[in-house]
Structure formats: C-alpha cells, structure tokens
C-alpha atoms as a PDB file:
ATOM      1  CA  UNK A   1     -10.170  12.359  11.158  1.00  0.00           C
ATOM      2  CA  UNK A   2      -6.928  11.235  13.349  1.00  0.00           C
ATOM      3  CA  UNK A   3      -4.218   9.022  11.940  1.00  0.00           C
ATOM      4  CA  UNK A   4      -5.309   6.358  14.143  1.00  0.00           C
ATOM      5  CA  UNK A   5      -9.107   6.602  12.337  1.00  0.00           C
ATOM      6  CA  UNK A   6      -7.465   6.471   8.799  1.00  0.00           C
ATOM      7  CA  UNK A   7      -5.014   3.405  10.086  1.00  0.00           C
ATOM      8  CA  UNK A   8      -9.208   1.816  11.545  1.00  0.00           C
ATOM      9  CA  UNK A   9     -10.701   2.868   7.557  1.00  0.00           C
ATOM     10  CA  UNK A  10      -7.625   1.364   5.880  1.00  0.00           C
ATOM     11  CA  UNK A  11      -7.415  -1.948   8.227  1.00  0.00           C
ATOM     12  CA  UNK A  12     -10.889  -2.772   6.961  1.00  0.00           C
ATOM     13  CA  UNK A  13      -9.519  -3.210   2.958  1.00  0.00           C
ATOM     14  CA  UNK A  14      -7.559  -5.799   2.164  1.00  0.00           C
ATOM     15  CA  UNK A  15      -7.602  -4.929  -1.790  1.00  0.00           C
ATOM     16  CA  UNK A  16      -6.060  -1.905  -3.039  1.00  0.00           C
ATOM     17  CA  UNK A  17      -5.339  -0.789  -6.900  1.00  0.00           C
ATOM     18  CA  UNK A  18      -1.648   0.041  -7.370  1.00  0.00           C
ATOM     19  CA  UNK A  19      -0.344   2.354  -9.420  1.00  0.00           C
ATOM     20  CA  UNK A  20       3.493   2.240 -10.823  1.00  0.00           C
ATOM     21  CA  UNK A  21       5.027   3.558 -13.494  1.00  0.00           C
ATOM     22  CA  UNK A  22       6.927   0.994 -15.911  1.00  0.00           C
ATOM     23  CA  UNK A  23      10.714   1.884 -17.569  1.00  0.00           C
ATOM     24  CA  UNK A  24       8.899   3.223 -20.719  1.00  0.00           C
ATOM     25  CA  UNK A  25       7.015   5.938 -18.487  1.00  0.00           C
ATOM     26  CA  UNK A  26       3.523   4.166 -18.951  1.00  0.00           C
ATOM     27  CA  UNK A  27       1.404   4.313 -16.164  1.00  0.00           C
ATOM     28  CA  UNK A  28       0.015   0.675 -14.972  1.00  0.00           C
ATOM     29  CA  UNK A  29      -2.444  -0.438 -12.750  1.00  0.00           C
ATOM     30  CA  UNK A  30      -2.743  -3.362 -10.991  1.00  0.00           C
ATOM     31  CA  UNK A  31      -5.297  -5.271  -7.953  1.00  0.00           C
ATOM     32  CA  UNK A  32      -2.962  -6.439  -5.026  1.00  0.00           C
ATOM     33  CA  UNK A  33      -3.754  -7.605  -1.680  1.00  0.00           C
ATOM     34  CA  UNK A  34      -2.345  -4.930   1.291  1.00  0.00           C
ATOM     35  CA  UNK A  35      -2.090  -5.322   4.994  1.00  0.00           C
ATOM     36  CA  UNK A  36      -1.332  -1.858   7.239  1.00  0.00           C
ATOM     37  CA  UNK A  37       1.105  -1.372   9.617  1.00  0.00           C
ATOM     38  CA  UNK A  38       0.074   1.502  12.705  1.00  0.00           C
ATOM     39  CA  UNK A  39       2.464   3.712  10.832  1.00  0.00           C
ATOM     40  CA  UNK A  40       0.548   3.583   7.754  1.00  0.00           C
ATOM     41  CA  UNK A  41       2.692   1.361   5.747  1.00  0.00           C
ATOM     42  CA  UNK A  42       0.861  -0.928   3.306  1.00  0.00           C
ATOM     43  CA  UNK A  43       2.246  -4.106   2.992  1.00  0.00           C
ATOM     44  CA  UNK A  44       1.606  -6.781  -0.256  1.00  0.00           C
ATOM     45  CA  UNK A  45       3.386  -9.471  -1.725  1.00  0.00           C
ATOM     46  CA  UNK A  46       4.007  -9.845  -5.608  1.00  0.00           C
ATOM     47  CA  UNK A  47       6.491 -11.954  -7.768  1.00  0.00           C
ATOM     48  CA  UNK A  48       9.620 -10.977  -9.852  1.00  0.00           C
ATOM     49  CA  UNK A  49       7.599 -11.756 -13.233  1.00  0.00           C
ATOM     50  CA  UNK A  50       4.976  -9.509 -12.211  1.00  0.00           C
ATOM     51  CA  UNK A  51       4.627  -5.861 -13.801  1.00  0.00           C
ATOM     52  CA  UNK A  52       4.905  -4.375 -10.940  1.00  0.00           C
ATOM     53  CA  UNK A  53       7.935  -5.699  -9.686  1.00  0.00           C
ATOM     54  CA  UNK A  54      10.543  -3.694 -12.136  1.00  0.00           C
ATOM     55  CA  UNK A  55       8.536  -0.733 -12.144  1.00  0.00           C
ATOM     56  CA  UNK A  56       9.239  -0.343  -8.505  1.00  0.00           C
ATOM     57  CA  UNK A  57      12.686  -1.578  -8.158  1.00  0.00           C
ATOM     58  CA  UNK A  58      13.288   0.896 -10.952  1.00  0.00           C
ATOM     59  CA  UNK A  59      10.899   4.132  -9.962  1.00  0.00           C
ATOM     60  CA  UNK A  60       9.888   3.058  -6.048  1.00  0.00           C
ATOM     61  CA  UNK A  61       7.171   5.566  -5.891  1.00  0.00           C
ATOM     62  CA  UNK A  62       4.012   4.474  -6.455  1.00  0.00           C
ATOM     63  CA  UNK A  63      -0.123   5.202  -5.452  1.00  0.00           C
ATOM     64  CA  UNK A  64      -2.966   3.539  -4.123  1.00  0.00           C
ATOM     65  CA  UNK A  65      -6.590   3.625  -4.527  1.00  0.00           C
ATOM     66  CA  UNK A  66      -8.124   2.324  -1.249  1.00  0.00           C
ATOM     67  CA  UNK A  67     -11.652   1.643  -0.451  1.00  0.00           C
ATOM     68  CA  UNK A  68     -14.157   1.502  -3.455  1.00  0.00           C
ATOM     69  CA  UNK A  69     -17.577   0.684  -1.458  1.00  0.00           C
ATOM     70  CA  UNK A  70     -19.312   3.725  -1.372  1.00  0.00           C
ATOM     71  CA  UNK A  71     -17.828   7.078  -1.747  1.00  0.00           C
ATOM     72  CA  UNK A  72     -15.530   6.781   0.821  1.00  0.00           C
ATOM     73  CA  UNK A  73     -11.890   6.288  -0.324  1.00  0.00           C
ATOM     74  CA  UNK A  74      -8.303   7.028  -0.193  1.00  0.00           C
ATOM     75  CA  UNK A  75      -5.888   8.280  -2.203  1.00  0.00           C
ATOM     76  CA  UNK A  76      -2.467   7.185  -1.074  1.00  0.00           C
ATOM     77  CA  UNK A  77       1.219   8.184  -2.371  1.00  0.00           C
ATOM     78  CA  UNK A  78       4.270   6.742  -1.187  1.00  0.00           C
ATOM     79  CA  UNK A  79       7.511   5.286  -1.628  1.00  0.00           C
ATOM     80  CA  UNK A  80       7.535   1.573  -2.412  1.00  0.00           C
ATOM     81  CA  UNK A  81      10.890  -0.632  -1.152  1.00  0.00           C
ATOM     82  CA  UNK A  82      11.654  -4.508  -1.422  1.00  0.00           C
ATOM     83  CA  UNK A  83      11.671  -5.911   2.403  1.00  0.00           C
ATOM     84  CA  UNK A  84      15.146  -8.607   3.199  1.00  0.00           C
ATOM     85  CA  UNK A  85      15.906 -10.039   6.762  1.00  0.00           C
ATOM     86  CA  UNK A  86      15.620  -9.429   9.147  1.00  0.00           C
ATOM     87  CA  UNK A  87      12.804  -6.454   8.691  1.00  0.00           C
ATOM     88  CA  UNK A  88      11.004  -8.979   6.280  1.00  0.00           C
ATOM     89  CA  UNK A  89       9.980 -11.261   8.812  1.00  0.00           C
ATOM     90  CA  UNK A  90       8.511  -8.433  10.927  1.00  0.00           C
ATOM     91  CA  UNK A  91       6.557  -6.947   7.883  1.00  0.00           C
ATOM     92  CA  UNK A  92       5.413 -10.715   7.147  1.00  0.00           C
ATOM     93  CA  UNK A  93       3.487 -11.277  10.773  1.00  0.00           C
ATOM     94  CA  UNK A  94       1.592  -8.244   9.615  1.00  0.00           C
ATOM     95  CA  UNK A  95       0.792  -9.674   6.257  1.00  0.00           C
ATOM     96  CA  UNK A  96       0.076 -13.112   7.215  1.00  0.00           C
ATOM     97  CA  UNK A  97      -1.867 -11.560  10.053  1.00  0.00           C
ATOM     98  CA  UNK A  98      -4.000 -10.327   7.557  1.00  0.00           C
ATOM     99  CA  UNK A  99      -3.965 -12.624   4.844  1.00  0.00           C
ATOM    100  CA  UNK A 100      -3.532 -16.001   6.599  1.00  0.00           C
ATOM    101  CA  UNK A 101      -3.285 -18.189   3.644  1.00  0.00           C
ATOM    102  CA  UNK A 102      -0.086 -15.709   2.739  1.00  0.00           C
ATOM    103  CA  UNK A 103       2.648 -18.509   4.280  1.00  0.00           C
ATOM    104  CA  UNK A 104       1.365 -20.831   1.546  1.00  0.00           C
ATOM    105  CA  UNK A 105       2.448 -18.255  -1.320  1.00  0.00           C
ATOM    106  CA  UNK A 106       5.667 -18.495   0.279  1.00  0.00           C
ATOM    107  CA  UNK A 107       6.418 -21.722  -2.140  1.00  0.00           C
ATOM    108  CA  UNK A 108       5.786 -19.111  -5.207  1.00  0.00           C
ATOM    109  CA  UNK A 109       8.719 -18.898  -7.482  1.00  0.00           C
ATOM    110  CA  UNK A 110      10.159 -15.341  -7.396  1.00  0.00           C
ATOM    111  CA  UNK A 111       7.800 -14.285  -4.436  1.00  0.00           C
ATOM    112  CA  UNK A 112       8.587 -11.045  -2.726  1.00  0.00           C
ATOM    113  CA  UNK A 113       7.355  -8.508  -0.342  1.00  0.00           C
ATOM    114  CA  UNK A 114       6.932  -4.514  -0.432  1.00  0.00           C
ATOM    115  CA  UNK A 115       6.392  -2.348   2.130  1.00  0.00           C
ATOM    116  CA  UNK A 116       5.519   1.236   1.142  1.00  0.00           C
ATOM    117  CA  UNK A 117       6.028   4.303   3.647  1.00  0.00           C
ATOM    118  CA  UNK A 118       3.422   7.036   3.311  1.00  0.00           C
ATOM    119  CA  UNK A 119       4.430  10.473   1.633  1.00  0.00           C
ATOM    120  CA  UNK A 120       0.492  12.133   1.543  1.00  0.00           C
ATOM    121  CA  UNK A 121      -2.940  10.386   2.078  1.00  0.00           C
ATOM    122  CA  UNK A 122      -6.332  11.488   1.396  1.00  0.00           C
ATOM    123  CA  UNK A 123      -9.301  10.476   2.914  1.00  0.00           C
ATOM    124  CA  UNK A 124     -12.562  11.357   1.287  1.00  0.00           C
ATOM    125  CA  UNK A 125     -16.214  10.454   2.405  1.00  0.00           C
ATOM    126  CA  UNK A 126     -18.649  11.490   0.155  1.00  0.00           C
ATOM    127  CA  UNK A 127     -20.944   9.331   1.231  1.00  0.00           C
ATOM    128  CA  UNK A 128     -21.893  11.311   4.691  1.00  0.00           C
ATOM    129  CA  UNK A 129     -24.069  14.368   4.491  1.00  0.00           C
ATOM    130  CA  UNK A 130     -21.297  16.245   5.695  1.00  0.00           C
ATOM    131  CA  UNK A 131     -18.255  15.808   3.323  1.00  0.00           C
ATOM    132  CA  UNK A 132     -15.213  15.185   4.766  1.00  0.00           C
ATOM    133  CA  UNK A 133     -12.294  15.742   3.083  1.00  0.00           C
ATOM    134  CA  UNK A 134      -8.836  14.972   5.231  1.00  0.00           C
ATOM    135  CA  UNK A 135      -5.651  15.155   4.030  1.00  0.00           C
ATOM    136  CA  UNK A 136      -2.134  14.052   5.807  1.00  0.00           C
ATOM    137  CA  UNK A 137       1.409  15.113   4.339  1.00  0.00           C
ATOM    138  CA  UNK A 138       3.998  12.679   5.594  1.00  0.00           C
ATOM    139  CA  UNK A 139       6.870  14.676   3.311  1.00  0.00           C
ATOM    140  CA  UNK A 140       8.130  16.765   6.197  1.00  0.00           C
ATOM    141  CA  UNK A 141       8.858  13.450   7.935  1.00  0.00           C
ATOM    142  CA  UNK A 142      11.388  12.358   4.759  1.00  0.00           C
ATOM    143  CA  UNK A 143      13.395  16.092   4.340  1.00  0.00           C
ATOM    144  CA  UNK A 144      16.542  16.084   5.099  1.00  0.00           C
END
C-alpha cells in the first residue's frame, strides 16, 4: 500500500474515534467528524466546552481509530494543533469540502478547528485473504 492508497482508504471515512488524554492522565474517547488533507492530516472541528478541546491544547498528541466496516482499519498517531488565520481558512475548504453543512457550525459558540500531522499510521485489512499489514513512520520527518 502507497501513501496515496492510504490518503484513497482514509478519504472514504468521514467518522473517526479520537483518542486524547485529559490533565488528570485519563484516557478519553470521543466520535468526531475528519476530513484528510494529501499529506495525511486529519482535519475536525470541535468546541472549547468539549473534552477534547483542553486535553489537546494541554497534551497535543492524540490517536485515531479509522475505518470500522469490516476488518479493515487504521490506527493513526499524531500531533494535534489549533488552526488561526490565515492557515485556518485553507484547512477549512478541506473540511467544508467534506462536510458541506460545516459553514453552518461556524455560528457555534466556542467553535474551533484541529488539524493533526501524522507521526505513524497503520493500515490493516483483515478482511482480504491475504492480510495486509502496512505501516508508515512519519517521525523521521519531525527530528531535528
């Protein structure tokens, strides 16, 4: 599988479970709509009373389960980070692009956008009689 395949696989969900971890080091889950950028970047929108929102302005890195028809998912860690002008309009044509009712959540108190860069992504398909297993490490991109 080529990054372009996974970017086709992950295009096709628009749901993906979140994982964070809150101030008190409990792990917490939540259902939030995503949109992907070509470099992999999930996209979703949430508001400040959320769960979710602290736990990633405090700890940004965060998971994804993707895909949950079948057997074929994908396991996604990254690094989670608020989006401001001018790079949140940019992220936002990708969002509403996929979510076109996403301008009207605009009018949401506290609404806010995330954009998380990839650190590793795994692709499984259990469902195939051949089982593919495909992983991609993004960490050598982020050393310094």
């Amino acid at each position: 599988m080529t990054e372009a395949e996974l970017y086709q696989f992950l295009k096709q969900h628009r749901l993906g479970v979140l994982g964070t971890v809150s101030a008190a080091g409990m792990p917490q889950s939540a259902l939030v709509g995503i949109a992907i950028t070509r470099d992999l970047e999930i996209i979703f929108d949430t508001v400040k009373s959320s769960r979710k929102y602290p736990n990633l302005i405090l700890k940004p890195p965060c998971s994804f389960v993707i895909g949950c028809h079948g057997e074929k998912t994908v396991q996604y860690e990254g690094t989670a980070r608020e989006l401001e002008s001018p790079e949140l309009e940019r992220y936002q044509s990708a969002y509403f692009e996929a979510f076109p009712d996403g301008p009207a959540r605009l009018a949401w108190p506290g609404i806010v956008y995330f954009a998380v860069t990839p650190l590793w992504i795994r692709y499984s398909d259990f469902d195939s009689n051949s089982r593919l297993i495909q992983e991609f490490d993004f960490t050598r991109d982020q050393r310094t």
